[in-house]
PDBML (XML) file of the C-alpha atoms, coordinates in Angstrom:
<?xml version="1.0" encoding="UTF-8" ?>
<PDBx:datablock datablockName="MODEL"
   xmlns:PDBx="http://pdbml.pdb.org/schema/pdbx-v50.xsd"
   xmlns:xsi="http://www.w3.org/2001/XMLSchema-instance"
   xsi:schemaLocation="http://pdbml.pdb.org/schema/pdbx-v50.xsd pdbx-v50.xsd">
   <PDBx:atom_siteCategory>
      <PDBx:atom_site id="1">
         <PDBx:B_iso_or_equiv>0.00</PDBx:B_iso_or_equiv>
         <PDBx:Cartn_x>68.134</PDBx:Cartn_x>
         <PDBx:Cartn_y>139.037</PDBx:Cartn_y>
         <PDBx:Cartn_z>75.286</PDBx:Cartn_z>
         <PDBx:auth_asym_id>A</PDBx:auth_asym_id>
         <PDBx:auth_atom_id>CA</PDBx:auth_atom_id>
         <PDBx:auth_comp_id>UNK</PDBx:auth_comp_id>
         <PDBx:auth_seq_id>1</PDBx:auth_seq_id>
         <PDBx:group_PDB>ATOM</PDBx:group_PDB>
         <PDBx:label_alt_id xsi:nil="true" />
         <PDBx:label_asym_id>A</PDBx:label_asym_id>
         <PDBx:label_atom_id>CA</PDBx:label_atom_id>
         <PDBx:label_comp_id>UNK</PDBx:label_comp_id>
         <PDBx:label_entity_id>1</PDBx:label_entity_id>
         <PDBx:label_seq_id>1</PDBx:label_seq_id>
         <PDBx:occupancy>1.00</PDBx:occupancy>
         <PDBx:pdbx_PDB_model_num>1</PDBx:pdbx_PDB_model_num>
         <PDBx:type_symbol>C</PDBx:type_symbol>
      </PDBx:atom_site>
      <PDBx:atom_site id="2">
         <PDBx:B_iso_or_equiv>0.00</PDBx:B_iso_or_equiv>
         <PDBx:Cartn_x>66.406</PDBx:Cartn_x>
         <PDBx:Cartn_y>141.913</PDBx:Cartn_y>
         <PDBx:Cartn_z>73.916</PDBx:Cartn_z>
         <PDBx:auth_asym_id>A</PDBx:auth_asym_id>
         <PDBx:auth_atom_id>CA</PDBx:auth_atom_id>
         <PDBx:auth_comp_id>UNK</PDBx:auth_comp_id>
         <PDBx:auth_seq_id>2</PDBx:auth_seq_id>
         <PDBx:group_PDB>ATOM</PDBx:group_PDB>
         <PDBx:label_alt_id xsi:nil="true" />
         <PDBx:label_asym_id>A</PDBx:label_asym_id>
         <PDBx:label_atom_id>CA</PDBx:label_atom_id>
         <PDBx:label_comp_id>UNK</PDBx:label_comp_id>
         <PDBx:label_entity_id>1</PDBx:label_entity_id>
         <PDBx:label_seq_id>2</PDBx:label_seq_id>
         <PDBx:occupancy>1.00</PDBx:occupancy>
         <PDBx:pdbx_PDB_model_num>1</PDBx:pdbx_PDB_model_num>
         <PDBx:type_symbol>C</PDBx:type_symbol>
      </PDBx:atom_site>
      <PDBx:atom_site id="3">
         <PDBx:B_iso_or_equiv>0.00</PDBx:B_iso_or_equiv>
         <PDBx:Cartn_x>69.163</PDBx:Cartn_x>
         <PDBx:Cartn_y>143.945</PDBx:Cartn_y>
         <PDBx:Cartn_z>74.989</PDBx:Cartn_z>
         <PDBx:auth_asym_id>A</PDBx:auth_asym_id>
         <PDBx:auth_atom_id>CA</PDBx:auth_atom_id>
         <PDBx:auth_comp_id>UNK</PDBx:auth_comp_id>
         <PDBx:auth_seq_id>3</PDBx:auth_seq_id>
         <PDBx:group_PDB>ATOM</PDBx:group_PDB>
         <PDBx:label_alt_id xsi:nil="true" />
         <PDBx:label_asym_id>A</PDBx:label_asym_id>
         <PDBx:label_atom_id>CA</PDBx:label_atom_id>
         <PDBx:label_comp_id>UNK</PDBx:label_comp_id>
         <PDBx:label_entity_id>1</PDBx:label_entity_id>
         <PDBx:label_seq_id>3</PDBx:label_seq_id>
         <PDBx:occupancy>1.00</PDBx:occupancy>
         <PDBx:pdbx_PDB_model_num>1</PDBx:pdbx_PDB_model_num>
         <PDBx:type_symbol>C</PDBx:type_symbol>
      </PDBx:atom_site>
      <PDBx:atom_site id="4">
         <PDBx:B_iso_or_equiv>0.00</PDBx:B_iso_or_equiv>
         <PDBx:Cartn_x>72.048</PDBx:Cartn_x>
         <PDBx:Cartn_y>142.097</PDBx:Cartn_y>
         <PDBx:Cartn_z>74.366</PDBx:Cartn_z>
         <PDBx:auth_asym_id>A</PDBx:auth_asym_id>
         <PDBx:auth_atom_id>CA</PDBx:auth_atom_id>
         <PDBx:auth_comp_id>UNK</PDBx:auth_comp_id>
         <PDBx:auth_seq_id>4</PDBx:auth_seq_id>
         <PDBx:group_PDB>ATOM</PDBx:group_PDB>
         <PDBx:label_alt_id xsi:nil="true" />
         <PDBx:label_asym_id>A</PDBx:label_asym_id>
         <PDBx:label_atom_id>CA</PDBx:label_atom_id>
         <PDBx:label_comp_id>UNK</PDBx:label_comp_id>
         <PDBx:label_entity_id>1</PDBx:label_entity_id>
         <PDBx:label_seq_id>4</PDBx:label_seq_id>
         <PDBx:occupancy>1.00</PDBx:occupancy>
         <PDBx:pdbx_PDB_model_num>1</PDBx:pdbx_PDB_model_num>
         <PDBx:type_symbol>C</PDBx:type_symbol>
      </PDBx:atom_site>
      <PDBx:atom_site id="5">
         <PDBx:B_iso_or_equiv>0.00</PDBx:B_iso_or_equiv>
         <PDBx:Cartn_x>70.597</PDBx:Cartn_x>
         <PDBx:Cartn_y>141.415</PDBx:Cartn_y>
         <PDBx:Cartn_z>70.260</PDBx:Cartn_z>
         <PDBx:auth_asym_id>A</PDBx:auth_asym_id>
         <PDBx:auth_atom_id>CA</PDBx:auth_atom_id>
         <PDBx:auth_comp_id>UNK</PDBx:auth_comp_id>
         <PDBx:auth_seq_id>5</PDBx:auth_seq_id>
         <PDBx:group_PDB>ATOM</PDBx:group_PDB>
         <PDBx:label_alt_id xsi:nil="true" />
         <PDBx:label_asym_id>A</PDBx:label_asym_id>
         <PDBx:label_atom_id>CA</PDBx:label_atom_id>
         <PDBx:label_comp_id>UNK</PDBx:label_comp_id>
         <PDBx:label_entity_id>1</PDBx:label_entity_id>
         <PDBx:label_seq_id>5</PDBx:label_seq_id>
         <PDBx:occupancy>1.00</PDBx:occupancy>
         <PDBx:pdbx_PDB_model_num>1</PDBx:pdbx_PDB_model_num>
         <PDBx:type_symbol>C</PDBx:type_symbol>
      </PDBx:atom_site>
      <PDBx:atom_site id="6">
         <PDBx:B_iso_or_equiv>0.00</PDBx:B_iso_or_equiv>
         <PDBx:Cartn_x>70.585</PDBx:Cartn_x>
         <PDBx:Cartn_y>145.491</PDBx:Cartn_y>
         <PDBx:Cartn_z>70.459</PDBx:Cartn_z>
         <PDBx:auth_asym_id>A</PDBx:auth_asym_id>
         <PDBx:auth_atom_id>CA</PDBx:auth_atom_id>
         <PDBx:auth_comp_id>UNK</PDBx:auth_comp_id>
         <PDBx:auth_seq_id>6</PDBx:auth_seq_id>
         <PDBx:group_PDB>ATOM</PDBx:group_PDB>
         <PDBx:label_alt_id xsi:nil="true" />
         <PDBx:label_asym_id>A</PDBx:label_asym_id>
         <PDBx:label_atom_id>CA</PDBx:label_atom_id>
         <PDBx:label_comp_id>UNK</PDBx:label_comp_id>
         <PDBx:label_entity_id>1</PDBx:label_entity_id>
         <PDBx:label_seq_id>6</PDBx:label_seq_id>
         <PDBx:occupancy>1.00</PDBx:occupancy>
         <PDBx:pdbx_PDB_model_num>1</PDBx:pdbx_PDB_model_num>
         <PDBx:type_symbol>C</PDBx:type_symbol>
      </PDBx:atom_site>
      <PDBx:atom_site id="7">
         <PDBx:B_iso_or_equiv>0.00</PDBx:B_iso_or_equiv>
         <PDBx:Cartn_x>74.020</PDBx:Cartn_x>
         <PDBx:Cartn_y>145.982</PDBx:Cartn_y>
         <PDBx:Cartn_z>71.304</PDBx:Cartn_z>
         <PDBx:auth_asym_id>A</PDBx:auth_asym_id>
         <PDBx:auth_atom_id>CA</PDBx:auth_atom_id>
         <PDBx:auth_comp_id>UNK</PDBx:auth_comp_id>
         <PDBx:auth_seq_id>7</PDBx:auth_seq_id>
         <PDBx:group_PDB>ATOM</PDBx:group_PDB>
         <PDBx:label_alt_id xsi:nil="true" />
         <PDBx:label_asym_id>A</PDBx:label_asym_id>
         <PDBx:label_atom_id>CA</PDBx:label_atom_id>
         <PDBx:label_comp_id>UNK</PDBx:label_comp_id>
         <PDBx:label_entity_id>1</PDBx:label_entity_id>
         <PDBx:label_seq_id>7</PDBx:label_seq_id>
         <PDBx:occupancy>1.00</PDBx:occupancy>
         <PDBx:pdbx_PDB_model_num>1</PDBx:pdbx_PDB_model_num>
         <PDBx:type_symbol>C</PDBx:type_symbol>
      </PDBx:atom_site>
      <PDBx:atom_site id="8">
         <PDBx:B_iso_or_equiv>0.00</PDBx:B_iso_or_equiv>
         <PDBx:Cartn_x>75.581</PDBx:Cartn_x>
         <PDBx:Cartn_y>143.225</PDBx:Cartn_y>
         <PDBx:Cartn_z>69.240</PDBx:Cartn_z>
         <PDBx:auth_asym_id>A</PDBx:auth_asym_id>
         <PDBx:auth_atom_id>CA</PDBx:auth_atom_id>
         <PDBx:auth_comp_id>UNK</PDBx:auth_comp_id>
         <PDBx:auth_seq_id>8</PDBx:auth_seq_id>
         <PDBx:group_PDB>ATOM</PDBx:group_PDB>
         <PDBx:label_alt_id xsi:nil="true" />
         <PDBx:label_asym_id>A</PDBx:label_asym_id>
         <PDBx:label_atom_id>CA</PDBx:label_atom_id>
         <PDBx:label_comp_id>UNK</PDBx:label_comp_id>
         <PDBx:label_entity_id>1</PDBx:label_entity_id>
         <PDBx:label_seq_id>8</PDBx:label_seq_id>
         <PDBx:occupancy>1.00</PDBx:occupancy>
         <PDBx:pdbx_PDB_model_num>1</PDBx:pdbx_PDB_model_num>
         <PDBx:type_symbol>C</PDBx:type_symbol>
      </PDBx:atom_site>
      <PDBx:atom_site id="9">
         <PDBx:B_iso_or_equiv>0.00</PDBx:B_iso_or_equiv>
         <PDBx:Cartn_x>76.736</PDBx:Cartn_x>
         <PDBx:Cartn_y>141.113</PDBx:Cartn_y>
         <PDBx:Cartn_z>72.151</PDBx:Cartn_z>
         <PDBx:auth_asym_id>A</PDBx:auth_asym_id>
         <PDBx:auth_atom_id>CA</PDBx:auth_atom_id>
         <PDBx:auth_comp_id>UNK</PDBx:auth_comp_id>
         <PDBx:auth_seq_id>9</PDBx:auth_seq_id>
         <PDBx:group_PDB>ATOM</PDBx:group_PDB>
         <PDBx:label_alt_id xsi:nil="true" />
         <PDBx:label_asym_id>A</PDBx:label_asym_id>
         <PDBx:label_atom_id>CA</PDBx:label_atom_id>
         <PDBx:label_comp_id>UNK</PDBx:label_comp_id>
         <PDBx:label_entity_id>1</PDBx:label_entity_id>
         <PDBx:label_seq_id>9</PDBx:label_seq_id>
         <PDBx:occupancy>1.00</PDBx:occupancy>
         <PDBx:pdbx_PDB_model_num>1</PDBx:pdbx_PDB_model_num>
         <PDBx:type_symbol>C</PDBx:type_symbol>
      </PDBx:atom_site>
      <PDBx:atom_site id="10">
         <PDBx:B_iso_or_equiv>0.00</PDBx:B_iso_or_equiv>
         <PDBx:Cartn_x>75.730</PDBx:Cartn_x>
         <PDBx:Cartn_y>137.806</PDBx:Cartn_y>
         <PDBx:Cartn_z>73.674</PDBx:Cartn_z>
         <PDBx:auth_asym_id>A</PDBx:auth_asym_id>
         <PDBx:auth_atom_id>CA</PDBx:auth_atom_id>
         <PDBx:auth_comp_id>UNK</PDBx:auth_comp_id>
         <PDBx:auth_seq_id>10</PDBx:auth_seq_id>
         <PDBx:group_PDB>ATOM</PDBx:group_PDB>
         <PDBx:label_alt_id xsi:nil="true" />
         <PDBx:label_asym_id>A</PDBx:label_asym_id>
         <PDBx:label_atom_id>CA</PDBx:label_atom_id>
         <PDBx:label_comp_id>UNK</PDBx:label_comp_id>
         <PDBx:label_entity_id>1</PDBx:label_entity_id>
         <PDBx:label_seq_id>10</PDBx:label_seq_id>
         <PDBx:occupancy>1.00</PDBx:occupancy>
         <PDBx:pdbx_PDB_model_num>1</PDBx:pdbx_PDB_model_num>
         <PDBx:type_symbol>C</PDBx:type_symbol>
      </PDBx:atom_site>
      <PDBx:atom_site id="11">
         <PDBx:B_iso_or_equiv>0.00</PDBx:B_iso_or_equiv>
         <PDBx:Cartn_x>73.333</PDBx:Cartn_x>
         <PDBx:Cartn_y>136.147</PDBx:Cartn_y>
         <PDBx:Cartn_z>76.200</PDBx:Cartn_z>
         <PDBx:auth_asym_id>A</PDBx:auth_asym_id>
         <PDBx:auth_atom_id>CA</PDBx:auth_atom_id>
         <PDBx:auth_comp_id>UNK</PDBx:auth_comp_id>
         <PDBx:auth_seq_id>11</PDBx:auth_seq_id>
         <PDBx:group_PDB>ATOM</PDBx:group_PDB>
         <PDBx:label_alt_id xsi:nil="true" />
         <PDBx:label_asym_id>A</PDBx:label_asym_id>
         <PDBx:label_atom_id>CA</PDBx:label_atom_id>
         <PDBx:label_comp_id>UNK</PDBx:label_comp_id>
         <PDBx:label_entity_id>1</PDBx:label_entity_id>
         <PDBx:label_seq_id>11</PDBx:label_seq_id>
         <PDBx:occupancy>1.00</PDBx:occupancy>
         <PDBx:pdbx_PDB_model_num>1</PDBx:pdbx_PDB_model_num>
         <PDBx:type_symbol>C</PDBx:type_symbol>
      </PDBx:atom_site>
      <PDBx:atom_site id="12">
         <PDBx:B_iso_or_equiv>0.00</PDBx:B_iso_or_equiv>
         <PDBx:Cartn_x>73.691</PDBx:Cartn_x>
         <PDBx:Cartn_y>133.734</PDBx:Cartn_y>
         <PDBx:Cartn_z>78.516</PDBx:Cartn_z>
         <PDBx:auth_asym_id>A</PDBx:auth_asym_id>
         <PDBx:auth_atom_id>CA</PDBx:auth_atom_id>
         <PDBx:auth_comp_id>UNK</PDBx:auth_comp_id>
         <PDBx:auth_seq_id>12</PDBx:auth_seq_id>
         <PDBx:group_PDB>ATOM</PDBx:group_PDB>
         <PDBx:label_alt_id xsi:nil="true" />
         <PDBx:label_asym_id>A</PDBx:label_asym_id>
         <PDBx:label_atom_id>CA</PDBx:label_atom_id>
         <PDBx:label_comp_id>UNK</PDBx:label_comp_id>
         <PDBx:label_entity_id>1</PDBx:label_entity_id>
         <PDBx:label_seq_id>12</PDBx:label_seq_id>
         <PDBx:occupancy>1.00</PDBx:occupancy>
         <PDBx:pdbx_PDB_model_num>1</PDBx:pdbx_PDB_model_num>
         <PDBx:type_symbol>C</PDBx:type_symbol>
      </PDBx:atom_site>
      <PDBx:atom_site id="13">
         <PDBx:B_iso_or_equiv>0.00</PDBx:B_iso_or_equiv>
         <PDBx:Cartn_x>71.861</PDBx:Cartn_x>
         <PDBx:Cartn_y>131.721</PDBx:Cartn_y>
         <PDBx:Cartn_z>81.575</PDBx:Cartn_z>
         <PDBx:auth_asym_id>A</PDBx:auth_asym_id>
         <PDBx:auth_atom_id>CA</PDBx:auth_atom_id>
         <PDBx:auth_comp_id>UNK</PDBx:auth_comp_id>
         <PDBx:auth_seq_id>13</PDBx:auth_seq_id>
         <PDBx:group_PDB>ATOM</PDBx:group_PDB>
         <PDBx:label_alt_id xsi:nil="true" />
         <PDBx:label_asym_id>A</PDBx:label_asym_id>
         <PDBx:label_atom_id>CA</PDBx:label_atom_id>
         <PDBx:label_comp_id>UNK</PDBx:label_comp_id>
         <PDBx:label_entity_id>1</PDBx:label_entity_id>
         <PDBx:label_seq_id>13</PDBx:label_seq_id>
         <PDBx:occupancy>1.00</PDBx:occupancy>
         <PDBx:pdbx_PDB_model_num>1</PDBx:pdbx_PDB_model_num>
         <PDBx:type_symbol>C</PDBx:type_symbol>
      </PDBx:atom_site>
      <PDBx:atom_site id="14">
         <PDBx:B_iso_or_equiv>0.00</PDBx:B_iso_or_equiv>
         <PDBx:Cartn_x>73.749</PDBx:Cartn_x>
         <PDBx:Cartn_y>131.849</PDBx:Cartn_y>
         <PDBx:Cartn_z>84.589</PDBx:Cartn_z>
         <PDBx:auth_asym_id>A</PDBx:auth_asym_id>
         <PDBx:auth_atom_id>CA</PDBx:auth_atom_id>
         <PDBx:auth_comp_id>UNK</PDBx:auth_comp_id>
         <PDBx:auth_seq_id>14</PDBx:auth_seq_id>
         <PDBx:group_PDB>ATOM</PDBx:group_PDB>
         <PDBx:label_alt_id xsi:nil="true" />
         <PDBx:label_asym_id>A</PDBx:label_asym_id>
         <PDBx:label_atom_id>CA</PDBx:label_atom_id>
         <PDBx:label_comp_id>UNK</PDBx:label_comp_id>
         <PDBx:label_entity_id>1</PDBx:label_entity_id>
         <PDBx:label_seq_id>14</PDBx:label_seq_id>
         <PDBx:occupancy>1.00</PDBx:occupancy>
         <PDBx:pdbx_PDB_model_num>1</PDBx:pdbx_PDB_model_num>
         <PDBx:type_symbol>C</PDBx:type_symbol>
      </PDBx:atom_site>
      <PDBx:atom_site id="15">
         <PDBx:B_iso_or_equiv>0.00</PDBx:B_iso_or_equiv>
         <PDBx:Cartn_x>73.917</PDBx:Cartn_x>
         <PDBx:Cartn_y>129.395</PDBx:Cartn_y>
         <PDBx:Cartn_z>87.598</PDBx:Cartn_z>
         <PDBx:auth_asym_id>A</PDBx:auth_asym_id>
         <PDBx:auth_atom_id>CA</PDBx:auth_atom_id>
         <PDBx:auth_comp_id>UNK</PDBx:auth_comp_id>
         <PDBx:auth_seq_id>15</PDBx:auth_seq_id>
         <PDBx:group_PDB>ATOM</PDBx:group_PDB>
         <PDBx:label_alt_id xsi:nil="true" />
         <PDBx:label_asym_id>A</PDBx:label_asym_id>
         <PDBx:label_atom_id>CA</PDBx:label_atom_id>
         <PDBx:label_comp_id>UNK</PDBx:label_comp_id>
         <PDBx:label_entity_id>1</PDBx:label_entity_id>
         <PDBx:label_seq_id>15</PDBx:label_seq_id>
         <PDBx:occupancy>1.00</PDBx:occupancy>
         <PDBx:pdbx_PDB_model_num>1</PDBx:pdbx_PDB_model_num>
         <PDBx:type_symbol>C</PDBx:type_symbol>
      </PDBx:atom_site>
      <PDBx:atom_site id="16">
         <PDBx:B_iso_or_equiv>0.00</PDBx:B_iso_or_equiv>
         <PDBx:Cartn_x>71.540</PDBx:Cartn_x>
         <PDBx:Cartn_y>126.695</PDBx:Cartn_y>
         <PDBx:Cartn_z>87.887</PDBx:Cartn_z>
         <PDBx:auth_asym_id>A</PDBx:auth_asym_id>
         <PDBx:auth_atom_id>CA</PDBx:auth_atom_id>
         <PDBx:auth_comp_id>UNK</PDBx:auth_comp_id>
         <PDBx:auth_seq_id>16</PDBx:auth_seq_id>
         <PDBx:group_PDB>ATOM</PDBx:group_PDB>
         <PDBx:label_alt_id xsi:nil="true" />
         <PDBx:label_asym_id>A</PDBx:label_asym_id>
         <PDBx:label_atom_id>CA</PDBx:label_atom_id>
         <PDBx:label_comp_id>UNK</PDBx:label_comp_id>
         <PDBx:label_entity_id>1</PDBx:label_entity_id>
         <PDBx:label_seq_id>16</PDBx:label_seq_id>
         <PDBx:occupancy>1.00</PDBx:occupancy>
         <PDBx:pdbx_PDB_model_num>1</PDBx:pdbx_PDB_model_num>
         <PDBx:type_symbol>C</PDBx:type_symbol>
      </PDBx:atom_site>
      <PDBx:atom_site id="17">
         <PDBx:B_iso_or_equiv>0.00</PDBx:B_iso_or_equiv>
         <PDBx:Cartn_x>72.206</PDBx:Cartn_x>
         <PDBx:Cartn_y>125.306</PDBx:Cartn_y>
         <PDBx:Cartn_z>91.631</PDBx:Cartn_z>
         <PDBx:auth_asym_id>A</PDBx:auth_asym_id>
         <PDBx:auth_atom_id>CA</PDBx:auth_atom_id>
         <PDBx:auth_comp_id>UNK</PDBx:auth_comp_id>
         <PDBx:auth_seq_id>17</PDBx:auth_seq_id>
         <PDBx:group_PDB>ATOM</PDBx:group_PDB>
         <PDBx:label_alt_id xsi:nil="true" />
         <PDBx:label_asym_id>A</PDBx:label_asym_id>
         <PDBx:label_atom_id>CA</PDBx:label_atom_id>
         <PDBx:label_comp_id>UNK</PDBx:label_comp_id>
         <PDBx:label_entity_id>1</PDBx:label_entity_id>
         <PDBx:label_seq_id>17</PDBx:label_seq_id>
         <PDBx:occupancy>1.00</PDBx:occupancy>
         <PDBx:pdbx_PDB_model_num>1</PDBx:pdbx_PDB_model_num>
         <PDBx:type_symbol>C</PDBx:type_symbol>
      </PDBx:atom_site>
      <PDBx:atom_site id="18">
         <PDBx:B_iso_or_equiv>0.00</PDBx:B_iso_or_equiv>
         <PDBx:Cartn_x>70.358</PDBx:Cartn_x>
         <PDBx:Cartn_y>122.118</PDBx:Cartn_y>
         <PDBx:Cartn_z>92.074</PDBx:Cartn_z>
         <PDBx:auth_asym_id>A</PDBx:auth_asym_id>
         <PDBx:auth_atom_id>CA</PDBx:auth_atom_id>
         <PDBx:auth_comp_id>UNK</PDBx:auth_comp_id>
         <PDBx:auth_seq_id>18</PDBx:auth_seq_id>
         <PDBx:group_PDB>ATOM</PDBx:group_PDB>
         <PDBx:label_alt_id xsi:nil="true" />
         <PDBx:label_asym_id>A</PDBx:label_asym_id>
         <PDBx:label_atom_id>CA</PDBx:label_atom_id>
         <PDBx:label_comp_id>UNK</PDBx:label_comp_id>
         <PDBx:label_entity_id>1</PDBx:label_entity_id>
         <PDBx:label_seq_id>18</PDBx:label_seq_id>
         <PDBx:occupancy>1.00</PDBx:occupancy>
         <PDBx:pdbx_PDB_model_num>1</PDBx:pdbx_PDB_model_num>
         <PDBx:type_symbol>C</PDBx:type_symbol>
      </PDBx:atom_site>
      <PDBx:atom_site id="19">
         <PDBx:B_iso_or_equiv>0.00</PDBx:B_iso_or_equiv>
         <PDBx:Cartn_x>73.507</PDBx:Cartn_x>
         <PDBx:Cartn_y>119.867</PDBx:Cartn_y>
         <PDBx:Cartn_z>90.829</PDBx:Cartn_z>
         <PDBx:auth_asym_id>A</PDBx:auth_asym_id>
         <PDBx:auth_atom_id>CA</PDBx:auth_atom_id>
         <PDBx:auth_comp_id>UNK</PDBx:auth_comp_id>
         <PDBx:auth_seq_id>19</PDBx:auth_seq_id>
         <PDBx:group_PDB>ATOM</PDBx:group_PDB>
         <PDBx:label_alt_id xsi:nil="true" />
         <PDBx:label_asym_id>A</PDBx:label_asym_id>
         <PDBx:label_atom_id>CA</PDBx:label_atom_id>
         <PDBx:label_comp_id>UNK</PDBx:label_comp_id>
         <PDBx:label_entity_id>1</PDBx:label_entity_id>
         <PDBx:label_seq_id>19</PDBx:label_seq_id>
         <PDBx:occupancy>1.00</PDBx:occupancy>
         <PDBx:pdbx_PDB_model_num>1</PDBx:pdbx_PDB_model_num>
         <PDBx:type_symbol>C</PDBx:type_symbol>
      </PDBx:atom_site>
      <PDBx:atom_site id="20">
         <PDBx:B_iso_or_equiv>0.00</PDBx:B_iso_or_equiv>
         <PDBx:Cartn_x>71.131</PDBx:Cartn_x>
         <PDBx:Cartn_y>116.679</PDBx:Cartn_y>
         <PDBx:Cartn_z>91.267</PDBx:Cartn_z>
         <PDBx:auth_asym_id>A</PDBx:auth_asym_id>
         <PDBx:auth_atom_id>CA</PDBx:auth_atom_id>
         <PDBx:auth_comp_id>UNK</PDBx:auth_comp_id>
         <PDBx:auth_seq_id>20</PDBx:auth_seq_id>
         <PDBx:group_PDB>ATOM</PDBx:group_PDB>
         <PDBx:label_alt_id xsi:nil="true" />
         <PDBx:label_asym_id>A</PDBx:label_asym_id>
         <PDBx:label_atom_id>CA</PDBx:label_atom_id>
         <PDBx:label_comp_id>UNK</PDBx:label_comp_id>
         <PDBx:label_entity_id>1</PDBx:label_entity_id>
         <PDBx:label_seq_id>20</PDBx:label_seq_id>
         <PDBx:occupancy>1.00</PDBx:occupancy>
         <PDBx:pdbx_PDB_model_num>1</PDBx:pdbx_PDB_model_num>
         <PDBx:type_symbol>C</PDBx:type_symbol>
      </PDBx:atom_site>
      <PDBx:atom_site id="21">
         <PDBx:B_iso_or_equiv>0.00</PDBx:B_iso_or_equiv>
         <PDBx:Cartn_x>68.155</PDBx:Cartn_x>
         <PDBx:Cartn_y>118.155</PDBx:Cartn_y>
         <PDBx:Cartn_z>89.420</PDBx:Cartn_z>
         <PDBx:auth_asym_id>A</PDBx:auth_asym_id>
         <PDBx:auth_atom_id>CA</PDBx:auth_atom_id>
         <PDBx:auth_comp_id>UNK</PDBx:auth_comp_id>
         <PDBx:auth_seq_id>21</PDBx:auth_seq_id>
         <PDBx:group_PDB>ATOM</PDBx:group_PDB>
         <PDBx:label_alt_id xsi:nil="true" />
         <PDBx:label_asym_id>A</PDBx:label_asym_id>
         <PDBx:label_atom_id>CA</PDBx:label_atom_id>
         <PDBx:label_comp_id>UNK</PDBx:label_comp_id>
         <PDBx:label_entity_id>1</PDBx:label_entity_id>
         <PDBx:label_seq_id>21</PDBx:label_seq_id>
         <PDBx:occupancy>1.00</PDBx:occupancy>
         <PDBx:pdbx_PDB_model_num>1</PDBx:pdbx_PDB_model_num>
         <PDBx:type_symbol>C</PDBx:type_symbol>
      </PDBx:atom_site>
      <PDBx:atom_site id="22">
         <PDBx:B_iso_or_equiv>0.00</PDBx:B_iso_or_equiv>
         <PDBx:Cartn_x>70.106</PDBx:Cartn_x>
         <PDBx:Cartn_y>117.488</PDBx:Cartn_y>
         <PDBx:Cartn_z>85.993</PDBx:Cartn_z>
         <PDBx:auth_asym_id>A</PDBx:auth_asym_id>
         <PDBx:auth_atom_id>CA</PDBx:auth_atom_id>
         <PDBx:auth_comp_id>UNK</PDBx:auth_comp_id>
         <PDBx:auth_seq_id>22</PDBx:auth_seq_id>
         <PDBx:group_PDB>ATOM</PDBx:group_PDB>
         <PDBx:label_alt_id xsi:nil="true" />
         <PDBx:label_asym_id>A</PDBx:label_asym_id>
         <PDBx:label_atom_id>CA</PDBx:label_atom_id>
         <PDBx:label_comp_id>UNK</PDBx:label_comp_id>
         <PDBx:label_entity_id>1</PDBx:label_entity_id>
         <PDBx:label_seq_id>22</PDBx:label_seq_id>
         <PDBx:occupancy>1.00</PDBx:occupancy>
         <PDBx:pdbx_PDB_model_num>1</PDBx:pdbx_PDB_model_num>
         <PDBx:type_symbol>C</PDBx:type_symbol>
      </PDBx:atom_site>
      <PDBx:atom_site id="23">
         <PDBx:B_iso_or_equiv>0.00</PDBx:B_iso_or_equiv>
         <PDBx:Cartn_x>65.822</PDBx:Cartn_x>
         <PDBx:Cartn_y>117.274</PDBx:Cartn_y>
         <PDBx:Cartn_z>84.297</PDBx:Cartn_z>
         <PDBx:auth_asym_id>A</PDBx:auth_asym_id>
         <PDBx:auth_atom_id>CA</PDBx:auth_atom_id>
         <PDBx:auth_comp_id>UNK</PDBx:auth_comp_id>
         <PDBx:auth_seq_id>23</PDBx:auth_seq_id>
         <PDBx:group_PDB>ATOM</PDBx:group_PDB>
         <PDBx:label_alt_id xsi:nil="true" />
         <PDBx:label_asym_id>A</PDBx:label_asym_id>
         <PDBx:label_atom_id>CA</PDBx:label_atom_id>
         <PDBx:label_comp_id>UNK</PDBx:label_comp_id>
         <PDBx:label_entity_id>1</PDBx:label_entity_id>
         <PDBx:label_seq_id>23</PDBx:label_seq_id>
         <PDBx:occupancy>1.00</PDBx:occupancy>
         <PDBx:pdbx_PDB_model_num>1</PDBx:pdbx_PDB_model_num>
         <PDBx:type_symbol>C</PDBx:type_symbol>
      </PDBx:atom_site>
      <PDBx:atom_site id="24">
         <PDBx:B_iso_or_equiv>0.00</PDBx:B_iso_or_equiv>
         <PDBx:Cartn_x>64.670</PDBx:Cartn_x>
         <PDBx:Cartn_y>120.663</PDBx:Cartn_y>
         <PDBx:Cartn_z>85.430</PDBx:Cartn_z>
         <PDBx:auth_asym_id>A</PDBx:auth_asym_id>
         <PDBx:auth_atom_id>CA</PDBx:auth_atom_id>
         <PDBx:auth_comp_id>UNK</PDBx:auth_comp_id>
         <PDBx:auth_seq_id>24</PDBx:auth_seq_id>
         <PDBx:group_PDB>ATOM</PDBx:group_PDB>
         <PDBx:label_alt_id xsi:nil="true" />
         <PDBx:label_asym_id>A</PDBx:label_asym_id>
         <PDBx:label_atom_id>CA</PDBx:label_atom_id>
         <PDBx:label_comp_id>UNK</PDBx:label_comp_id>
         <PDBx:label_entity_id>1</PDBx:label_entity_id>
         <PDBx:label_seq_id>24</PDBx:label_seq_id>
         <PDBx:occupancy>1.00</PDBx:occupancy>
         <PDBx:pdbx_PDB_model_num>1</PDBx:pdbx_PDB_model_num>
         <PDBx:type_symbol>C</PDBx:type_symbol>
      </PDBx:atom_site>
   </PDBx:atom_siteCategory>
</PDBx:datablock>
């Protein structure tokens, strides 16, 4: 994030893999 807010570009979460686990 730290990084990106540098730079002038964007963030972003990638996979989350547990398709069930929609709470965590």
């Amino acid at each position: 994030v730290d990084a990106c807010a540098t730079y002038g570009i964007f963030p972003y979460w990638g996979p989350f893999g547990d398709i069930r686990d929609t709470v965590a």
